[in-house]
Protein backbone atom coordinates (compact mmCIF):
# COMPACT_ATOMS: atom_id res chain seq x y z
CA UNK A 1 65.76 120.52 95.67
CA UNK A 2 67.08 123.62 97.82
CA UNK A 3 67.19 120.49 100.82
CA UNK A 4 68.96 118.14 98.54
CA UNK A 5 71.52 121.05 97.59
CA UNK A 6 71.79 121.79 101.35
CA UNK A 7 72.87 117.94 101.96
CA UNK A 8 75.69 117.93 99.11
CA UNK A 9 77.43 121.41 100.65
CA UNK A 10 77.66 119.44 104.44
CA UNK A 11 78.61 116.45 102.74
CA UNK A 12 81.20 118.40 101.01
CA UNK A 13 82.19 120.13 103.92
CA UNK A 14 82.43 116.90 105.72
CA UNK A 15 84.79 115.13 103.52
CA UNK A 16 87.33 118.25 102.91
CA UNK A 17 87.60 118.27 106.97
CA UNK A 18 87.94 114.19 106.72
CA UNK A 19 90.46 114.86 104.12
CA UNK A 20 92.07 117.53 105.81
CA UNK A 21 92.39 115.14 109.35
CA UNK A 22 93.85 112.69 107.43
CA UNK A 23 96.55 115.26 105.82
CA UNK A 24 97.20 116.40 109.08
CA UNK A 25 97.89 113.11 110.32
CA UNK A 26 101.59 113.58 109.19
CA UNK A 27 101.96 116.16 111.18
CA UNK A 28 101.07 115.44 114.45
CA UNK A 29 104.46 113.86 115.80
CA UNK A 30 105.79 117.38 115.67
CA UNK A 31 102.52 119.42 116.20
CA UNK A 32 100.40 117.36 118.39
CA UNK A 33 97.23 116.04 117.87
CA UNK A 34 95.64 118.87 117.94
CA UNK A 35 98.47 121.86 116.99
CA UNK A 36 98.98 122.27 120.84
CA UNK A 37 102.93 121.29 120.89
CA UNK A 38 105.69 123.99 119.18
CA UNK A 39 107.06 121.88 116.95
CA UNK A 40 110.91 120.69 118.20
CA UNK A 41 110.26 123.32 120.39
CA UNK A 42 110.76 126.11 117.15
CA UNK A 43 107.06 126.58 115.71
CA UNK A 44 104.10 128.80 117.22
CA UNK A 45 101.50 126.72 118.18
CA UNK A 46 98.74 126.10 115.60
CA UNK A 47 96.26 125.43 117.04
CA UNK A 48 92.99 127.90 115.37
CA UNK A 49 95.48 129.26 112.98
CA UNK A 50 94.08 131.07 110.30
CA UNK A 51 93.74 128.76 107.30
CA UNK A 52 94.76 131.74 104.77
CA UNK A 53 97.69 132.41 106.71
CA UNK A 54 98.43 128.20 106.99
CA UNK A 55 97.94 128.05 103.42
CA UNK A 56 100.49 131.01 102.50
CA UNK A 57 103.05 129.18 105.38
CA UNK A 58 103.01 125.60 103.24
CA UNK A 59 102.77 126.92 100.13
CA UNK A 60 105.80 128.81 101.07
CA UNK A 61 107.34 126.01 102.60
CA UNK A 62 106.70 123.48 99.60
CA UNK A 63 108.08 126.08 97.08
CA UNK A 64 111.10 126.16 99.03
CA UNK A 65 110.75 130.04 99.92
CA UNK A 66 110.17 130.60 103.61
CA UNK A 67 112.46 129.18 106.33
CA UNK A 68 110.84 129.90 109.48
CA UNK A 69 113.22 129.32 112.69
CA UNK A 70 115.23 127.24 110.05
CA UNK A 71 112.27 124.82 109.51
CA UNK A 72 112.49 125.30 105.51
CA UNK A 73 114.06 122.25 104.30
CA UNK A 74 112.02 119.56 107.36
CA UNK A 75 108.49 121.06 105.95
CA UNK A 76 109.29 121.06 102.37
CA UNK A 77 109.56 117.52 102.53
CA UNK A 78 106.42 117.31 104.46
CA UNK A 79 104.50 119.17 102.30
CA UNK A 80 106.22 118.08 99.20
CA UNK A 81 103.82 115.47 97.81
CA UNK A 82 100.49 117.89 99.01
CA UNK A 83 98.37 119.35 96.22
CA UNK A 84 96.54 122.55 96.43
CA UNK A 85 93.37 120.96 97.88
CA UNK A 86 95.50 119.03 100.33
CA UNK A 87 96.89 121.87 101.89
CA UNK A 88 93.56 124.22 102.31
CA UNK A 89 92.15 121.13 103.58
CA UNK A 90 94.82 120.83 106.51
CA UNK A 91 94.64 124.62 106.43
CA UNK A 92 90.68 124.19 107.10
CA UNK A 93 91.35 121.35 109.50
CA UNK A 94 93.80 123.67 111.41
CA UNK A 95 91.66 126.48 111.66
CA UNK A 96 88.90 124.43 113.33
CA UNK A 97 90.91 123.24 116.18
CA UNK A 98 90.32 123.86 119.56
C-alpha cells in the first residue's frame, strides 16, 4: 500500500510539472526556454524563481494590480485565461529551472 501511495504522489508530481511545461510554453518567446532572457529586455530573469513569489507576481498580474516596468496590461492577457492550478504549476515549473 505505502509503495502504491508512493507511486500516485510522483505521478502527481509528474503531471503538475508536465502541466506546468506546457503553461509555460506561452511564455517562452519573451522568457526563453528556460527563463534565461529579460523579457523585451524589462523583466528579471526567472530562471529558479521562487514559485511563491511567481505565484503572487501572476496573480497580481491577472487581477490587474501590479505593473512591473509597465508590463501590467502584456501579462494580464497572458495570464488571463490561467486558473489557480495553472499558475502554481508554471510557478513550480519555474522554480525548477536551471
Amino acid at each position: 500500500m505505502k509503495k502504491f501511495a508512493i507511486s500516485i504522489l510522483l505521478a502527481g508530481s509528474t503531471l503538475l510539472m508536465a502541466d506546468g511545461a506546457a503553461a509555460y510554453a506561452k511564455c517562452v518567446g519573451c522568457h526563453g526556454a528556460n527563463g534565461e532572457k529579460a523579457a523585451l529586455g524589462k523583466s528579471a530573469i526567472i530562471t529558479g524563481q521562487d514559485a511563491a513569489k511567481t505565484v503572487e507576481q501572476l496573480k497580481g498580474y491577472k487581477a490587474g494590480t501590479l505593473n512591473i516596468h509597465g508590463m501590467g496590461g502584456l501579462m494580464k492577457g497572458q495570464v488571463a485565461s490561467m486558473d489557480d492550478a495553472a499558475i502554481e504549476a508554471v510557478a513550480a515549473h519555474i522554480a525548477a529551472m536551471k
